[in-house]
C-alpha atoms as a PDB file:
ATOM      1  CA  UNK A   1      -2.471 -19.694 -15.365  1.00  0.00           C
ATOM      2  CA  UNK A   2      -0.248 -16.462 -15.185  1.00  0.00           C
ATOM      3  CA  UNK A   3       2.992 -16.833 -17.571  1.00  0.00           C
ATOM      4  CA  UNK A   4       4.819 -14.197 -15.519  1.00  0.00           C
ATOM      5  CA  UNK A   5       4.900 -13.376 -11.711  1.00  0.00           C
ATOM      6  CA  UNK A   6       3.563  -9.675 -10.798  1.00  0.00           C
ATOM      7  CA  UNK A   7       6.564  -7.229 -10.903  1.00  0.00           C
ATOM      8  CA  UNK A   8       6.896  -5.097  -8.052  1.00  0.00           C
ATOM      9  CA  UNK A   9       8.076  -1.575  -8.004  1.00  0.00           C
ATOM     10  CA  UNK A  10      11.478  -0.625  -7.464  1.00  0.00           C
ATOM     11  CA  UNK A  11      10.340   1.333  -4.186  1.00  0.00           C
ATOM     12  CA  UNK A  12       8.541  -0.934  -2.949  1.00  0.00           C
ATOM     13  CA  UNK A  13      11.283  -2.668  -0.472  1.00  0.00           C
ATOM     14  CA  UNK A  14      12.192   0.855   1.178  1.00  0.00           C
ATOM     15  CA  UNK A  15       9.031   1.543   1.593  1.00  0.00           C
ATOM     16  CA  UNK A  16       8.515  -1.716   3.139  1.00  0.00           C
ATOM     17  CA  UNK A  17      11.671  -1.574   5.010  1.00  0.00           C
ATOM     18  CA  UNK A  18      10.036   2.114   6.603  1.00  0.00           C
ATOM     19  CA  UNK A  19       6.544   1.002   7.696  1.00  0.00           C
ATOM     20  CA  UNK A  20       8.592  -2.254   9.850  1.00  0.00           C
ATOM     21  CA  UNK A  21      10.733   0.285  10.625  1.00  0.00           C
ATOM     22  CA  UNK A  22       8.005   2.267  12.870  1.00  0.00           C
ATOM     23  CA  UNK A  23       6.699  -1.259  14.073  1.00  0.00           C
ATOM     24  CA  UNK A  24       3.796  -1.821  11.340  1.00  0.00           C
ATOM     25  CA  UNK A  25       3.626  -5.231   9.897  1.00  0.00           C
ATOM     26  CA  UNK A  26       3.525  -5.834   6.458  1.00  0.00           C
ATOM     27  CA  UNK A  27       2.265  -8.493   4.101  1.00  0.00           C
ATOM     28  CA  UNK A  28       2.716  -8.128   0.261  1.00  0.00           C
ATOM     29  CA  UNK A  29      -0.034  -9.198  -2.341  1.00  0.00           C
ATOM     30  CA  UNK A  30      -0.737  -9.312  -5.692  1.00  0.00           C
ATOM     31  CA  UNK A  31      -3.946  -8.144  -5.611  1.00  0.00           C
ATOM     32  CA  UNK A  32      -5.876  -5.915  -5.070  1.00  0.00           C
ATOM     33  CA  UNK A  33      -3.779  -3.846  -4.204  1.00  0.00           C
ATOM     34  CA  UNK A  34       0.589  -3.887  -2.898  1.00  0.00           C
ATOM     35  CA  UNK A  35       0.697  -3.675   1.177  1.00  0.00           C
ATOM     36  CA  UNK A  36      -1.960  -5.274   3.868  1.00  0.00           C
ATOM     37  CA  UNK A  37      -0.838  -2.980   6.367  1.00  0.00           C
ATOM     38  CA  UNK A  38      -1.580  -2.936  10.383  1.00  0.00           C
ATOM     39  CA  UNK A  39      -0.258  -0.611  12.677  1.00  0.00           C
ATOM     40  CA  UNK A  40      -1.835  -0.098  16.360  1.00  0.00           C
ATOM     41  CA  UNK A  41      -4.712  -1.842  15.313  1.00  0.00           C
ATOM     42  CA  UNK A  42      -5.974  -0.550  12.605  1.00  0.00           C
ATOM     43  CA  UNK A  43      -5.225  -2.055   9.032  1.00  0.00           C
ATOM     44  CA  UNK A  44      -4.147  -0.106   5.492  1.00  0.00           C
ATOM     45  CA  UNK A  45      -4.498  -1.191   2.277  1.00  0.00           C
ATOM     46  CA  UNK A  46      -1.751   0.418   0.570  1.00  0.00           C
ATOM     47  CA  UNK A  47      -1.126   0.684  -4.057  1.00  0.00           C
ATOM     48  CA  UNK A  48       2.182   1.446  -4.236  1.00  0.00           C
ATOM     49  CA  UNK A  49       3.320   2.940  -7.453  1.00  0.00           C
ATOM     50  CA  UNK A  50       6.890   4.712  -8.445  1.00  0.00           C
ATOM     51  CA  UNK A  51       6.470   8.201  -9.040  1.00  0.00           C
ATOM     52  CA  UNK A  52       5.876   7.580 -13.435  1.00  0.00           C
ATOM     53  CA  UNK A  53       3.722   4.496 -12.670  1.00  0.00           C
ATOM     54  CA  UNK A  54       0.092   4.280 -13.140  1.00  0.00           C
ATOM     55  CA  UNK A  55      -2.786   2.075 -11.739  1.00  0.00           C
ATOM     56  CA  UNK A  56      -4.415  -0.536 -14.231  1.00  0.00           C
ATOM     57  CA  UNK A  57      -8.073  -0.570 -14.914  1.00  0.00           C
ATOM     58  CA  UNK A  58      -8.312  -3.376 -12.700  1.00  0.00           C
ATOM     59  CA  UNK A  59      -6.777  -1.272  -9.818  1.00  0.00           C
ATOM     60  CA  UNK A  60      -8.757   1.525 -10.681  1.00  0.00           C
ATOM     61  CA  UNK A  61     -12.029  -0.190 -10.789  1.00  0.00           C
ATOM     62  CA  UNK A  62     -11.052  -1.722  -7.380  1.00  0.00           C
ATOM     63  CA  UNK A  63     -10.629   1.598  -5.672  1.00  0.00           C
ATOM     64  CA  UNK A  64     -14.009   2.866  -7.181  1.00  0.00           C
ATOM     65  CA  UNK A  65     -15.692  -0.121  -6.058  1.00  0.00           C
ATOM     66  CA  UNK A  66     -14.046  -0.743  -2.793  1.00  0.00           C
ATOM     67  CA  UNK A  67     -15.937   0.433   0.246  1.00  0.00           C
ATOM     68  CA  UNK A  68     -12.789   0.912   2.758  1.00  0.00           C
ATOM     69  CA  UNK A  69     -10.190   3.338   2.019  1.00  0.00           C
ATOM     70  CA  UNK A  70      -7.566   2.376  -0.529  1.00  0.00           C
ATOM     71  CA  UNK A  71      -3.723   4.742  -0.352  1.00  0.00           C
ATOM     72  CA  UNK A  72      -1.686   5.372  -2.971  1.00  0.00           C
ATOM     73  CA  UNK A  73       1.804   5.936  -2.074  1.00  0.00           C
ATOM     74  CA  UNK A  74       5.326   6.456  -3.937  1.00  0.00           C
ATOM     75  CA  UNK A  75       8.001   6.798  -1.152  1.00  0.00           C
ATOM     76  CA  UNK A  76       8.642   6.343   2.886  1.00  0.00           C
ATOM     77  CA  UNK A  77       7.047   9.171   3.496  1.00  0.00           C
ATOM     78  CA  UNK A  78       3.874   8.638   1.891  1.00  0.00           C
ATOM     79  CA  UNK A  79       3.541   5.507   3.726  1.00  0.00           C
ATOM     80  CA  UNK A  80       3.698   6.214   6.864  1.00  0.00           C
ATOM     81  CA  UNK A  81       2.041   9.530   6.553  1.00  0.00           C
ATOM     82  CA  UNK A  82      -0.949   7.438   5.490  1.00  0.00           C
ATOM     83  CA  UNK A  83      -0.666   4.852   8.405  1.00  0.00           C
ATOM     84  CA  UNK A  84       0.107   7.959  11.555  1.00  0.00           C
ATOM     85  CA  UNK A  85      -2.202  10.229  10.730  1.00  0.00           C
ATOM     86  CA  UNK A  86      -4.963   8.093   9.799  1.00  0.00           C
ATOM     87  CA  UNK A  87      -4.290   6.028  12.857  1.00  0.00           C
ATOM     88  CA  UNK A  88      -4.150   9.537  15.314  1.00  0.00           C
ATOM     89  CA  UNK A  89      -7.243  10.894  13.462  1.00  0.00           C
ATOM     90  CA  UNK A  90      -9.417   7.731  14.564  1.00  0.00           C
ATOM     91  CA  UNK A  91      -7.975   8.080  18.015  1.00  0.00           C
END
């Protein structure tokens, strides 16, 4: 049993607050990674991290071992640069 909840980072909300914004939806984990993001149809994992953060080994061992794509992002920007272009570069 976990003692303390996961902190989130500080940026997390805006960046959050910018994917709805552009009509993605959003659902927050704990693991493996932040943001289970969808946007027309397609679906983004998403690590987000504040600019000084880093990932843990578990996160790291994750991306190496995951077989989808896995984004790190630390602002707006980042985020939905990662779900617009990837989503125009499938179409």
């Amino acid at each position: 049993m976990r003692r303390y909840g996961n902190r989130r980072d500080a940026n997390e909300q805006e960046i959050v607050d910018a994917l709805e914004a552009i009509g993605a939806t959003v659902y927050r984990l704990d693991r493996p990674c932040d943001l289970l993001v969808g946007y027309r149809a397609h679906n983004f994992l998403i690590e987000v991290k504040a600019p000084t953060g880093r990932l843990t080994r578990g996160q790291r061992e994750f991306m190496r071992t995951w077989k989808g794509q896995v984004r790190v992002v630390e602002n707006p920007e980042d985020a939905i640069d990662v779900v617009t272009h990837s989503y125009l570069s499938k179409s």
